[in-house]
Protein backbone atom coordinates (compact mmCIF):
# COMPACT_ATOMS: atom_id res chain seq x y z
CA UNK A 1 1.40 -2.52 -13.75
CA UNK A 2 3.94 -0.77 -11.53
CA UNK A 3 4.25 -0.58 -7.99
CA UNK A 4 3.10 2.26 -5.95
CA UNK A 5 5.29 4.97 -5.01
CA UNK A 6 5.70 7.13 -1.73
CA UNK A 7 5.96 10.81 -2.28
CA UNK A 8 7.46 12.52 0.50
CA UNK A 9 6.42 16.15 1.13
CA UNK A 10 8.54 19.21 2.68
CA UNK A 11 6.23 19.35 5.85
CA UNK A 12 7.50 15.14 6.23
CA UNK A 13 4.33 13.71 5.34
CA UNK A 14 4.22 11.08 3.00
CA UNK A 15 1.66 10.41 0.10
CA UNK A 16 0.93 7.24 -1.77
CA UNK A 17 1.26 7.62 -5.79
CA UNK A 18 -0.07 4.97 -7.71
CA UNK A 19 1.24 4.99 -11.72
CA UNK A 20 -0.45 2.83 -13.65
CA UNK A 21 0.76 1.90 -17.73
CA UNK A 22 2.12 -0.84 -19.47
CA UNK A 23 5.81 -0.60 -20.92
CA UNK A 24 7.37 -3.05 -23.97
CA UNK A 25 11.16 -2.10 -24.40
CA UNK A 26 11.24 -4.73 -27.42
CA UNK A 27 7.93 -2.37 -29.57
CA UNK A 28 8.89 0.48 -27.34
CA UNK A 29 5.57 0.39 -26.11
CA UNK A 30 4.86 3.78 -23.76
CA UNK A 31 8.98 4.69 -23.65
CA UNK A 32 10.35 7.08 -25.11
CA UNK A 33 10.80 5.64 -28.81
CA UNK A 34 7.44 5.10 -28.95
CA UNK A 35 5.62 7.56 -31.50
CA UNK A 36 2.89 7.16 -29.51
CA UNK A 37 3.43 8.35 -26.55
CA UNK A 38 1.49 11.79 -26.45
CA UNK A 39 -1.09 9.54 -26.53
CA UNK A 40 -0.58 7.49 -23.92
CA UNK A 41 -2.78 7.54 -20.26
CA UNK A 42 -0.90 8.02 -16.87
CA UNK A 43 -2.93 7.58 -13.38
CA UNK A 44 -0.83 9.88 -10.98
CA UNK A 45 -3.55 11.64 -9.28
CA UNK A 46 -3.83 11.09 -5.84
CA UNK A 47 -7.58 11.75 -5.02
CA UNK A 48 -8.38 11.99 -1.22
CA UNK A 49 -11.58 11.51 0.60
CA UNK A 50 -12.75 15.09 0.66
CA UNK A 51 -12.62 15.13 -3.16
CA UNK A 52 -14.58 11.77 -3.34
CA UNK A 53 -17.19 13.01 -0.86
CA UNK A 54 -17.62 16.04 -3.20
CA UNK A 55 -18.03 14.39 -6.15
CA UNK A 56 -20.66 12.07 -5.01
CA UNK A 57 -22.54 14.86 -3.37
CA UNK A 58 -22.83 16.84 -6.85
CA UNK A 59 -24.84 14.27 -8.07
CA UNK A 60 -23.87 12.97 -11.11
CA UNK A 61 -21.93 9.84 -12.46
CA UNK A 62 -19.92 9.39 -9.03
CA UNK A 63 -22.77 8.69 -7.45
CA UNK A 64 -24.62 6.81 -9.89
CA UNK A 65 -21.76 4.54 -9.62
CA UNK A 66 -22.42 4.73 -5.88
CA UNK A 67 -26.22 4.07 -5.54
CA UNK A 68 -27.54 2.10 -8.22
CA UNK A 69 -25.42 -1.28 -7.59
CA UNK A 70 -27.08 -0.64 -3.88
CA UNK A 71 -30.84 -0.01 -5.30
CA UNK A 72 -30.12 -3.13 -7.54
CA UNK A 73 -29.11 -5.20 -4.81
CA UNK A 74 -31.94 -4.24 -2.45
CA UNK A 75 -34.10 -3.73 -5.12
CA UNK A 76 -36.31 -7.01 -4.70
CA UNK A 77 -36.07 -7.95 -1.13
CA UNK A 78 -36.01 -11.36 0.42
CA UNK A 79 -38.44 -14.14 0.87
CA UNK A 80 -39.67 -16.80 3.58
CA UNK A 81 -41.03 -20.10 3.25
CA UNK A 82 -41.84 -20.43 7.13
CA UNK A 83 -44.80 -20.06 9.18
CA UNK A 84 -44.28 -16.81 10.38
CA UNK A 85 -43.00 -15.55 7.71
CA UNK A 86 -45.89 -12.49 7.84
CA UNK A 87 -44.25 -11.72 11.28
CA UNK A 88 -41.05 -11.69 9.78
CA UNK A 89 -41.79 -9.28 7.28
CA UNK A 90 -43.90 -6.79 9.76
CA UNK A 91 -40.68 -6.57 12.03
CA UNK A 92 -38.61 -5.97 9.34
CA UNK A 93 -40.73 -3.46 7.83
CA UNK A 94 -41.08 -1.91 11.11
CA UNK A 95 -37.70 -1.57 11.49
CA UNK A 96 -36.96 -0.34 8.08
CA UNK A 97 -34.47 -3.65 7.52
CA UNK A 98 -34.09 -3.22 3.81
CA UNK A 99 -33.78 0.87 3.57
CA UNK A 100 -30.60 -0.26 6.22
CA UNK A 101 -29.20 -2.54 3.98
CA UNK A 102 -29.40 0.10 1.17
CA UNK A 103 -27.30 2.58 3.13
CA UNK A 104 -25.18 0.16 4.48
CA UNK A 105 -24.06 -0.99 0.76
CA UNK A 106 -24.14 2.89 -0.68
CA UNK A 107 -21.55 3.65 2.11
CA UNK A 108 -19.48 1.04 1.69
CA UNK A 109 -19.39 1.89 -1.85
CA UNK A 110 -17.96 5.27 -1.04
């Protein structure tokens, strides 16, 4: 995998380029000799926030990949083996505990 690159722009900004392949100069693997290499997959897109935020907010794979690991993860929620364990769960169901714990994983999943 190769390092990330800086790309500087005219207004003297700078933008971080990740490129992401795998290169054999023995097979000529992904260079130039390689009759493959119309073939091969480059990552060069830089994809910033806004763009995320959109494509979650369409609804489809992005944020499937977004919300179900949180639904799995809250899915079943938590047990006690204590005496007051009924008061336990009445405070947390008061204060909506678990629906918390959803967000706060979908979020940090964005």
């Amino acid at each position: 995998m190769s390092k990330p690159r800086i790309k500087l722009n005219n207004s003297g900004g700078a933008t971080l380029v990740t490129t992401d392949g795998m290169q054999n100069v023995f097979s000529g693997l992904n260079t130039s000799s390689d009759p493959r290499t119309h073939n091969k997959y480059n990552f060069s897109k830089v994809v910033n926030y806004a763009e995320l935020d959109a494509l979650y907010r369409d609804g489809g794979v992005a944020a499937k990949i977004v919300d179900i690991p949180a639904e799995d993860a809250t899915r079943e929620w938590r047990k006690f083996n204590h005496d007051k364990n009924d008061l336990i769960e009445a405070v947390e169901k008061e204060f909506q505990v678990q629906q918390i714990f959803r967000e706060a994983i979908t979020y940090a999943r964005l």
